[in-house]
C-alpha atoms as a PDB file:
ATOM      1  CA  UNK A   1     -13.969 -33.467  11.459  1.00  0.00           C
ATOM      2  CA  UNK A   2     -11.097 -31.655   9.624  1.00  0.00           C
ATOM      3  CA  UNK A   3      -9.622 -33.963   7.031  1.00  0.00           C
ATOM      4  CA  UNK A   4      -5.680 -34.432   7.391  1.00  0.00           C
ATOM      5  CA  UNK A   5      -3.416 -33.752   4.482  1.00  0.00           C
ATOM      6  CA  UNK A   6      -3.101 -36.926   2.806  1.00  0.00           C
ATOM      7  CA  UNK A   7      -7.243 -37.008   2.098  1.00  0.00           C
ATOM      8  CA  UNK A   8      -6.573 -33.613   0.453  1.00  0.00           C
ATOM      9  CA  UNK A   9      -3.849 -35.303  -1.481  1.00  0.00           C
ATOM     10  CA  UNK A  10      -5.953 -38.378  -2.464  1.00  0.00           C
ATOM     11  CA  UNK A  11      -8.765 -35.783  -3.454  1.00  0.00           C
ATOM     12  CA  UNK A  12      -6.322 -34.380  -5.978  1.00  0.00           C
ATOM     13  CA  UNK A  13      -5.533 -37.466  -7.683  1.00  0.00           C
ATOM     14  CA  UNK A  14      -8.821 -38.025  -7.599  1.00  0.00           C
ATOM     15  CA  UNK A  15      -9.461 -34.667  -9.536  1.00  0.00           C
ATOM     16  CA  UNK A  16      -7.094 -35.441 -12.178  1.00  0.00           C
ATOM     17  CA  UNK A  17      -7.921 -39.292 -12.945  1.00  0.00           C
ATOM     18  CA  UNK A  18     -11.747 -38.285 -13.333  1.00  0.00           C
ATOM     19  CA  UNK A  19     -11.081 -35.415 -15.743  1.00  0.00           C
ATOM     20  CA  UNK A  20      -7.991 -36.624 -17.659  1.00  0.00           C
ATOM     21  CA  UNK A  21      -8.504 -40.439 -18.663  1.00  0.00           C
ATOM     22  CA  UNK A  22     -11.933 -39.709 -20.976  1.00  0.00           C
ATOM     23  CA  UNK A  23     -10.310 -37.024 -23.172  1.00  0.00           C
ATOM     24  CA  UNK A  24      -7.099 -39.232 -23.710  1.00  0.00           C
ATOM     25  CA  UNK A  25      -8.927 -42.044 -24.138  1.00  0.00           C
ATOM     26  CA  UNK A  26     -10.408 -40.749 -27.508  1.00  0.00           C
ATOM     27  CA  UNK A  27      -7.212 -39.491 -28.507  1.00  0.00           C
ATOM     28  CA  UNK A  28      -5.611 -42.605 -28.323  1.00  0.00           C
ATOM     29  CA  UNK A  29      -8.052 -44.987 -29.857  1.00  0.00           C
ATOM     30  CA  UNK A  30      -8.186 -41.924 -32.805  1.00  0.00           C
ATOM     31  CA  UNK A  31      -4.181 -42.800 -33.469  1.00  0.00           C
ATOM     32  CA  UNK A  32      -4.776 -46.327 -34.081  1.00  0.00           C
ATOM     33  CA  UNK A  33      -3.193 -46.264 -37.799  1.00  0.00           C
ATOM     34  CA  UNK A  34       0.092 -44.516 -37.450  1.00  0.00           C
ATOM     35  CA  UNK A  35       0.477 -46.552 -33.700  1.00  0.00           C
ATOM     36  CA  UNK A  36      -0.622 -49.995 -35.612  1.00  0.00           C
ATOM     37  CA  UNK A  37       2.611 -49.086 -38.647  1.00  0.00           C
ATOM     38  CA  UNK A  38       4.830 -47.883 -35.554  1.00  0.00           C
ATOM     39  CA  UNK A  39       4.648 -50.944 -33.575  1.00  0.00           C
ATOM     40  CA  UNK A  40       4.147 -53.890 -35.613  1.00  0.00           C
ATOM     41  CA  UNK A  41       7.190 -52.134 -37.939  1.00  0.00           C
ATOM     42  CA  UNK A  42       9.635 -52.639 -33.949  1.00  0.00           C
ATOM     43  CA  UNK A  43       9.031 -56.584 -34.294  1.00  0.00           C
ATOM     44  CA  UNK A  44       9.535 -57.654 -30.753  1.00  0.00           C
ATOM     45  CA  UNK A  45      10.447 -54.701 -29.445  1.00  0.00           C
ATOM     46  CA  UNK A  46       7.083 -53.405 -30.156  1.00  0.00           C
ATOM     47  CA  UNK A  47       4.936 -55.236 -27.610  1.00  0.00           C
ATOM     48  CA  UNK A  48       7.272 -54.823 -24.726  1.00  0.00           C
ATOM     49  CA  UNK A  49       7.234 -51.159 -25.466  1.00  0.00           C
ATOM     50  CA  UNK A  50       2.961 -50.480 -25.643  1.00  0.00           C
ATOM     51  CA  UNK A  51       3.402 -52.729 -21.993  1.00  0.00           C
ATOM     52  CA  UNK A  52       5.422 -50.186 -20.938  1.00  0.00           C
ATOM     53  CA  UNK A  53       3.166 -47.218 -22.159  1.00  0.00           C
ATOM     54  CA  UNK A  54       0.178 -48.885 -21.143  1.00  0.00           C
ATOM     55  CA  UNK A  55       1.185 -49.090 -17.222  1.00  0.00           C
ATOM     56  CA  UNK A  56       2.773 -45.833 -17.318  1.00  0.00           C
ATOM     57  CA  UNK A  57      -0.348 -43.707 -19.176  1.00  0.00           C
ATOM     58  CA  UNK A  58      -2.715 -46.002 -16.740  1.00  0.00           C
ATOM     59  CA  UNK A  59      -0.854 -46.089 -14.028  1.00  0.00           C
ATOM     60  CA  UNK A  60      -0.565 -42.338 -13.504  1.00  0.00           C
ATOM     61  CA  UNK A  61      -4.211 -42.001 -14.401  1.00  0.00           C
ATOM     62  CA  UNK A  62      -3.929 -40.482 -18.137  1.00  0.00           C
ATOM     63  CA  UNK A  63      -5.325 -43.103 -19.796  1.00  0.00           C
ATOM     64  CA  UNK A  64      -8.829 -45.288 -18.781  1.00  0.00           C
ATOM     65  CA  UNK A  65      -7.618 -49.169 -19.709  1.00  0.00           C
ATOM     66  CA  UNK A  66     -10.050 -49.904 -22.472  1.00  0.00           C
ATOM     67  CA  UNK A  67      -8.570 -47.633 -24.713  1.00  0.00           C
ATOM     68  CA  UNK A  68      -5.017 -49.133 -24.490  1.00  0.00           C
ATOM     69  CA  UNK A  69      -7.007 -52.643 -24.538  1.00  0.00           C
ATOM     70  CA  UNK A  70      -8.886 -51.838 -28.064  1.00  0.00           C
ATOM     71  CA  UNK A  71      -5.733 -50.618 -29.486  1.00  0.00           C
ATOM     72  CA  UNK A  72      -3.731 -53.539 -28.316  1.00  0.00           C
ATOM     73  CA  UNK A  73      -5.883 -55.957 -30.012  1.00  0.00           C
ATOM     74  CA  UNK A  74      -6.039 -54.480 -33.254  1.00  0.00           C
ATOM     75  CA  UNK A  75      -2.273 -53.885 -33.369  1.00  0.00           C
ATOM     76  CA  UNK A  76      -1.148 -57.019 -32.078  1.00  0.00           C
ATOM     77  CA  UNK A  77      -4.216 -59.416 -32.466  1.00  0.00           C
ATOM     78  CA  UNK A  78      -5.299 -61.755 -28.966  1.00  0.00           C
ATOM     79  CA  UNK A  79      -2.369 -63.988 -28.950  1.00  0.00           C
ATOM     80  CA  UNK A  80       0.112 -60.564 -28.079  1.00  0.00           C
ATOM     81  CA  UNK A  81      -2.252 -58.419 -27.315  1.00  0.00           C
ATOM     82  CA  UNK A  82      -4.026 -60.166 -24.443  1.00  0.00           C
ATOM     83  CA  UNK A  83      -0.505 -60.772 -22.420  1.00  0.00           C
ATOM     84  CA  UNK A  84       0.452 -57.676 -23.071  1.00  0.00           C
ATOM     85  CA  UNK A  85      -2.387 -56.043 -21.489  1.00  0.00           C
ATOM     86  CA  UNK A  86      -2.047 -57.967 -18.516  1.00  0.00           C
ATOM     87  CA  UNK A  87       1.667 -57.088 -18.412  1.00  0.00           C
ATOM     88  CA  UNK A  88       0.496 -53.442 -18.848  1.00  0.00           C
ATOM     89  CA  UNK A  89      -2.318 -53.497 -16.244  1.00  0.00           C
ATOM     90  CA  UNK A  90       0.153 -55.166 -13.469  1.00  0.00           C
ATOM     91  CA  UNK A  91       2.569 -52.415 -14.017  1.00  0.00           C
ATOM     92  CA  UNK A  92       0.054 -49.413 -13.798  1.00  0.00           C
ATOM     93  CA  UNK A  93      -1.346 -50.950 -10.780  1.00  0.00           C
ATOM     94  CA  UNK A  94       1.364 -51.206  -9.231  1.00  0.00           C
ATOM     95  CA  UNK A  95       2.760 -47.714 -10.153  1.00  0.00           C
ATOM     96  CA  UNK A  96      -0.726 -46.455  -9.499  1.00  0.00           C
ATOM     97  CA  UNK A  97      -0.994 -48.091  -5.972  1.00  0.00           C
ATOM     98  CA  UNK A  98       2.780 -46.817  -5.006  1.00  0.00           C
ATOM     99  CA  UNK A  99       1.439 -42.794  -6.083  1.00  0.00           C
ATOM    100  CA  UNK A 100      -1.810 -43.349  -4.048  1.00  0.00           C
ATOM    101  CA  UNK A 101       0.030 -44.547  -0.991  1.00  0.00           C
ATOM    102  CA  UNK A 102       2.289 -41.409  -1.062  1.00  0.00           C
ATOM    103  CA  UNK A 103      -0.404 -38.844  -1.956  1.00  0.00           C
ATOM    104  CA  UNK A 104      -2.587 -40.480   0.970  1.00  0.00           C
ATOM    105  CA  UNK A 105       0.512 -39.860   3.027  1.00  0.00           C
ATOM    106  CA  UNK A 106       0.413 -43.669   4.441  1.00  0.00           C
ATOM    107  CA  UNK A 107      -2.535 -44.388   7.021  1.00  0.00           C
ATOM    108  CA  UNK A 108      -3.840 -40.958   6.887  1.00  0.00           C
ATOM    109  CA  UNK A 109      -6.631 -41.830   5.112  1.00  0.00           C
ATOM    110  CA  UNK A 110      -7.510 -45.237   6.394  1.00  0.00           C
ATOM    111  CA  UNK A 111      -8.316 -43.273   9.999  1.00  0.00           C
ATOM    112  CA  UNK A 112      -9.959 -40.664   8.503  1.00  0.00           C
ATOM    113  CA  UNK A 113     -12.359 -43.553   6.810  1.00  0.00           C
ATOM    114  CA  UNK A 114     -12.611 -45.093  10.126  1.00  0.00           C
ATOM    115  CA  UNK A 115     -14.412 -41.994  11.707  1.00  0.00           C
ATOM    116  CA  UNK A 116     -17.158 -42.608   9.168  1.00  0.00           C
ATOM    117  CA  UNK A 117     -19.109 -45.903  10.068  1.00  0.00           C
ATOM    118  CA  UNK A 118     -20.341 -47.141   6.515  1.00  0.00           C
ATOM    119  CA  UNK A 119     -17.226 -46.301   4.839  1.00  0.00           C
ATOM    120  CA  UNK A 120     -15.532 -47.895   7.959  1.00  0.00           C
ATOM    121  CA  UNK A 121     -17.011 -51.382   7.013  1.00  0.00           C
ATOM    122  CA  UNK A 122     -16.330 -51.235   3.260  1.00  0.00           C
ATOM    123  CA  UNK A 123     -12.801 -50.356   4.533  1.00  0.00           C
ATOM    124  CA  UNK A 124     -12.307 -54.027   7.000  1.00  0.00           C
ATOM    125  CA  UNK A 125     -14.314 -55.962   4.676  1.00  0.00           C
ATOM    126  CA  UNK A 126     -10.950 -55.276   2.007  1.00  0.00           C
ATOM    127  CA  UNK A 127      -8.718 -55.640   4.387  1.00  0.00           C
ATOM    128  CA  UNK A 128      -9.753 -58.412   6.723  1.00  0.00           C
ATOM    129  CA  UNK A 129      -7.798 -61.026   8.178  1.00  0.00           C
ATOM    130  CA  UNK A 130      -9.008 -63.869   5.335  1.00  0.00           C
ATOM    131  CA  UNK A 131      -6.426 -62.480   1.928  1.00  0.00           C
ATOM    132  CA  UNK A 132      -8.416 -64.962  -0.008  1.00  0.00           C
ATOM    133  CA  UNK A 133     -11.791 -62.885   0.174  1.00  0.00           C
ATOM    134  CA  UNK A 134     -10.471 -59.785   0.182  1.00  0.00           C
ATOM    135  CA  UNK A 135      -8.695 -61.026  -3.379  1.00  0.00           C
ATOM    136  CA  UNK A 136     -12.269 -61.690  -4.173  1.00  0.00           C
ATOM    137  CA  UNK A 137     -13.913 -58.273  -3.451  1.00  0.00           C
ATOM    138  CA  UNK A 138     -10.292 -56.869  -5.001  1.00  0.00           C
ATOM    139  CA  UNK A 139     -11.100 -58.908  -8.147  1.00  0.00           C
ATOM    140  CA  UNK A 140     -14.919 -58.422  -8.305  1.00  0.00           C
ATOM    141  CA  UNK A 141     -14.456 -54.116  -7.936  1.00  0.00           C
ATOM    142  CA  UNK A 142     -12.125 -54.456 -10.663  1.00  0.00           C
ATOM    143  CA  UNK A 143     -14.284 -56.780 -12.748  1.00  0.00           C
ATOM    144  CA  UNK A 144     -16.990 -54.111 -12.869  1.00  0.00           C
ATOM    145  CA  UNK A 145     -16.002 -51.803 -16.054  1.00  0.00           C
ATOM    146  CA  UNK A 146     -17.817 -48.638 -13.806  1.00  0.00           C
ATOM    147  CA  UNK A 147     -15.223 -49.019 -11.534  1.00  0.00           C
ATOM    148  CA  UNK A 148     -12.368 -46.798 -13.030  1.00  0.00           C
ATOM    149  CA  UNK A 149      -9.301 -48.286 -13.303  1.00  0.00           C
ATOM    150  CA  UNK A 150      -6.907 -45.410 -11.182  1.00  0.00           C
ATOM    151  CA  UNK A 151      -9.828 -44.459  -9.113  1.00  0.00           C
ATOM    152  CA  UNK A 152      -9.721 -48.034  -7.762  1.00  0.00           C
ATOM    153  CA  UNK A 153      -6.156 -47.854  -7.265  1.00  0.00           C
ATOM    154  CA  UNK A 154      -6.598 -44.841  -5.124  1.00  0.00           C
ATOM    155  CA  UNK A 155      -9.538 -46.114  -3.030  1.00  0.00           C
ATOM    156  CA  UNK A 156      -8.030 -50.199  -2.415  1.00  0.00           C
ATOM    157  CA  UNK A 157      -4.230 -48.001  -1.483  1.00  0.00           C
ATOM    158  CA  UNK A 158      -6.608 -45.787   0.797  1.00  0.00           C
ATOM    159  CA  UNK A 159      -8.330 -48.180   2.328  1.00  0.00           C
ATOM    160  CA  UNK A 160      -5.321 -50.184   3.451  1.00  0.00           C
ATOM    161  CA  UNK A 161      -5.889 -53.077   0.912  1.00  0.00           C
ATOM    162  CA  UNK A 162      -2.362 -54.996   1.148  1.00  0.00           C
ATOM    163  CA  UNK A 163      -0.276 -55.107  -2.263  1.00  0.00           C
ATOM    164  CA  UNK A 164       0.332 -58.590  -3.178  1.00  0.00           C
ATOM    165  CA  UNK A 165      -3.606 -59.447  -2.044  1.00  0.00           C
ATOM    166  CA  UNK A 166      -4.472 -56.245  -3.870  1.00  0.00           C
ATOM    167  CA  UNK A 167      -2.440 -57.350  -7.526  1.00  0.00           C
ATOM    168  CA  UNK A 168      -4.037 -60.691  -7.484  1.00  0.00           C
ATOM    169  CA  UNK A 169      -7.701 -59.484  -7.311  1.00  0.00           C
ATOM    170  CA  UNK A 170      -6.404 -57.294  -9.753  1.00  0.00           C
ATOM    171  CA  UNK A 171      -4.981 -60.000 -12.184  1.00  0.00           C
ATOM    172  CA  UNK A 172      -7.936 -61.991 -11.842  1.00  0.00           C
ATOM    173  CA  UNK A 173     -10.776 -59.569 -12.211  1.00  0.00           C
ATOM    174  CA  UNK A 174      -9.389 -57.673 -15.263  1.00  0.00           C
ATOM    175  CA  UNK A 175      -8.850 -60.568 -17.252  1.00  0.00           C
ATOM    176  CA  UNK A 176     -12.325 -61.232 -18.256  1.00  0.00           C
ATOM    177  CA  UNK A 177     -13.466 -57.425 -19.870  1.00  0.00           C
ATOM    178  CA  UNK A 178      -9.979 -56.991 -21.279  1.00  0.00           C
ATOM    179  CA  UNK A 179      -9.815 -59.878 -22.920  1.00  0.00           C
ATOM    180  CA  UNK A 180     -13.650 -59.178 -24.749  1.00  0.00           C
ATOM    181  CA  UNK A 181     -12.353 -55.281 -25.592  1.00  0.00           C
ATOM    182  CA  UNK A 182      -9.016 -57.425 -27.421  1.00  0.00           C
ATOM    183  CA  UNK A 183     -11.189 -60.189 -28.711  1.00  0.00           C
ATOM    184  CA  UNK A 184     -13.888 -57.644 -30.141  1.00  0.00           C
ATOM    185  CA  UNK A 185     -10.698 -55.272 -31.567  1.00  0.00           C
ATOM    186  CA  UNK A 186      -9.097 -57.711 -33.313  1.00  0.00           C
ATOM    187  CA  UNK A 187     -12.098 -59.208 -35.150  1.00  0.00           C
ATOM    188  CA  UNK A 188     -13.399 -55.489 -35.942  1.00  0.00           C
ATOM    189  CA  UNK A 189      -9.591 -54.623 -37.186  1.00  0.00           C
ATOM    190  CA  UNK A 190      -9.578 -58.083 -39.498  1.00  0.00           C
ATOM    191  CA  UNK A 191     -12.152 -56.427 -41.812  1.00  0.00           C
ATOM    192  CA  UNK A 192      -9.303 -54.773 -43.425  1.00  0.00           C
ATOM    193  CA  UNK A 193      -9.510 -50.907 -42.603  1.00  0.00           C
ATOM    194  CA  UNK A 194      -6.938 -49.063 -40.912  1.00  0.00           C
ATOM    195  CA  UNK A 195      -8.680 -46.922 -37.916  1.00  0.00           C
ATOM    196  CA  UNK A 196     -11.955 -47.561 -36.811  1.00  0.00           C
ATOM    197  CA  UNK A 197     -13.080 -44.114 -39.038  1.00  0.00           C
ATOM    198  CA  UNK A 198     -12.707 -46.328 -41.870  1.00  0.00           C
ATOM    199  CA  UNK A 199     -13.855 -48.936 -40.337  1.00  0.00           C
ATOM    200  CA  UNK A 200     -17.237 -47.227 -39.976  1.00  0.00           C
ATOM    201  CA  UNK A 201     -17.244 -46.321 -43.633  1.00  0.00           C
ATOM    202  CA  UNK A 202     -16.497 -49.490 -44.812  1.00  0.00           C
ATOM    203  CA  UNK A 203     -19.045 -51.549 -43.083  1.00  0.00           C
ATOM    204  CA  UNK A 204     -21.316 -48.831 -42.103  1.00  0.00           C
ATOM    205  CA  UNK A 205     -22.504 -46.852 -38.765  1.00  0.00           C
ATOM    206  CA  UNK A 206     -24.873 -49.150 -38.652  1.00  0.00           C
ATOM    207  CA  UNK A 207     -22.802 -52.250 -38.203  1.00  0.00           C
ATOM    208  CA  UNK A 208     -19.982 -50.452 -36.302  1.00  0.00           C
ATOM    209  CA  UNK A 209     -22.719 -49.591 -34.201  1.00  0.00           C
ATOM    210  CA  UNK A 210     -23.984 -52.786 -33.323  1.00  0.00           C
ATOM    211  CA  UNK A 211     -20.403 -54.024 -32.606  1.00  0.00           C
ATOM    212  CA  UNK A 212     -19.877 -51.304 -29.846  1.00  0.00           C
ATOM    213  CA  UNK A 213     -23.365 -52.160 -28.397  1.00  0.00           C
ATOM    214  CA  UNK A 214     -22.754 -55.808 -28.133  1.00  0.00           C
ATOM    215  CA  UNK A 215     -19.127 -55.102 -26.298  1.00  0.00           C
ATOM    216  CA  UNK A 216     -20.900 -52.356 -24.109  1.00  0.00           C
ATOM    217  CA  UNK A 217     -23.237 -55.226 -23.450  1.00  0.00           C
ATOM    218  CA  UNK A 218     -21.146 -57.685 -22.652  1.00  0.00           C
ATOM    219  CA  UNK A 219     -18.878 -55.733 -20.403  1.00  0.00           C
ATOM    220  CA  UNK A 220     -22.597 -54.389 -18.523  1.00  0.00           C
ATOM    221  CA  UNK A 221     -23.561 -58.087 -18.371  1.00  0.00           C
ATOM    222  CA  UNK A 222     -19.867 -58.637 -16.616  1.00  0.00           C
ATOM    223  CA  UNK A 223     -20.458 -55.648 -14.411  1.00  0.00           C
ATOM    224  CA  UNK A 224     -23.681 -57.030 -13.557  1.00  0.00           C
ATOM    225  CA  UNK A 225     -22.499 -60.157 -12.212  1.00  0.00           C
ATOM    226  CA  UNK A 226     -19.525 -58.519 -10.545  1.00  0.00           C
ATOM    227  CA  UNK A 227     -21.752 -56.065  -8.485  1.00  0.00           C
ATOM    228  CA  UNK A 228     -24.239 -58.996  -7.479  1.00  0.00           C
ATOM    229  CA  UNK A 229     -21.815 -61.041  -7.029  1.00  0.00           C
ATOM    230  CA  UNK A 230     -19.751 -58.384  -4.660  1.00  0.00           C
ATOM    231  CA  UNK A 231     -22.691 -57.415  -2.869  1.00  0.00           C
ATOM    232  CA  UNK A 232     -23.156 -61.101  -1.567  1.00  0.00           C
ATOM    233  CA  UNK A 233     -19.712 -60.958  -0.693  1.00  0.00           C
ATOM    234  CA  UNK A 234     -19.937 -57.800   1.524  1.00  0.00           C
ATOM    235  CA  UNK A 235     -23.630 -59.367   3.038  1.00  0.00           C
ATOM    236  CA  UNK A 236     -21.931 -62.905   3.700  1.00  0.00           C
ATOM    237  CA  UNK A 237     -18.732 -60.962   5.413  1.00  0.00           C
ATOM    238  CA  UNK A 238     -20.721 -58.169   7.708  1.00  0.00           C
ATOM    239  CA  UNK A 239     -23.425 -61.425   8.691  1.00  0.00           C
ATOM    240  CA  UNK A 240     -23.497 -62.272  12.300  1.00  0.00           C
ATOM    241  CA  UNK A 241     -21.951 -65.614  12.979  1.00  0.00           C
ATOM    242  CA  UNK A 242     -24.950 -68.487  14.160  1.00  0.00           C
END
């Protein structure tokens, strides 16, 4: 079957938020000094600003959300940082939701899913007539950090997800790894060094190192659970009634 035009828009999107978001990812988190003097020196201007720049970047795919997440709490500490990654997240999603919807060209892609019968149940099992468990698959596919933040967006606008069900799985299942990337930010940025290239002199590969294997760890652990947990949910929805 020939796909129609929105699946070759969503396929471009797709393109660009799997190539784009690594590279500016590193750039980003490599900026941390002159970003931590720019916004803490804005007082309260500052926070509502990286909100802003955090659902824009994210939200049109240029940036993955950990990176904005590190660099949030080690500019602005958990107290800030944490709120204003939610406020940041929100926005993208929705802005990243809206640009999926048009590139799909509205329910373009949803019947072109359809005509394929596994990706036709992943499909109604999102957007089944109960919103409260398709908030929880929602929450649980963003909960897993392998699930890309904008590549998300585009599959949950494909597949017909609707928006307020889709923001709060969203709220809910980012919370958890973006507050450990803040948490683990701010206590590696209250050892005193300005970027995390000092940071690694200071204290030492070594003990850098084992601070990015025990967030990597936790946020696998959370994936873990998410995937487990989402695969019961699909099972429990797609079992025949007794």
């Amino acid at each position: 079957m020939k796909p129609p035009p929105g699946v070759y828009g969503a396929g471009v999107l797709l393109a660009l938020w799997v190539l784009l978001p690594p590279f500016a990812g590193f750039y980003l988190l490599s900026q941390i000094a002159p970003l931590t003097d720019w916004f803490r020196a804005d007082g309260f201007k500052g926070p509502a600003i990286f909100a802003l720049g955090y659902a824009l970047c994210c939200g049109a795919g240029l940036l993955p959300t950990y990176a904005p997440s590190i660099a949030a709490g080690w500019i602005f500490g958990p107290f800030v940082g944490f709120p204003v990654c939610v406020a940041g997240y929100l926005g993208g999603s929705t802005l990243g939701f809206a640009l999926s919807r048009l590139a799909g060209r509205g329910g373009q892609v949803q019947a072109w899913i359809d005509h394929w019968p596994k990706a036709a149940v992943i499909r109604h099992a999102l957007v089944e007539e109960k919103p409260a468990r398709t908030a929880l698959i929602v929450g649980l596919l963003r909960l897993s950090p392998s699930c890309p933040f904008s590549i998300s967006n585009l599959a949950m606008a494909g597949a017909g997800v609707r928006f307020p069900i889709f923001l709060i799985g969203t709220v809910l299942g980012m919370a958890p790894r973006t507050l450990a990337a803040v948490i683990v930010s701010h206590l590696a940025a209250t050892q005193g060094a300005k970027d995390l290239v000092e940071l690694a002199t200071q204290q030492g590969f070594v003990a850098v190192a084992i601070g990015v294997v025990l967030l990597v760890g936790s946020l696998m652990l959370i994936g873990h659970i998410a995937r487990v947990a989402l695969a019961s949910a699909l099972a429990a929805r797609n079992r025949p009634p007794k």
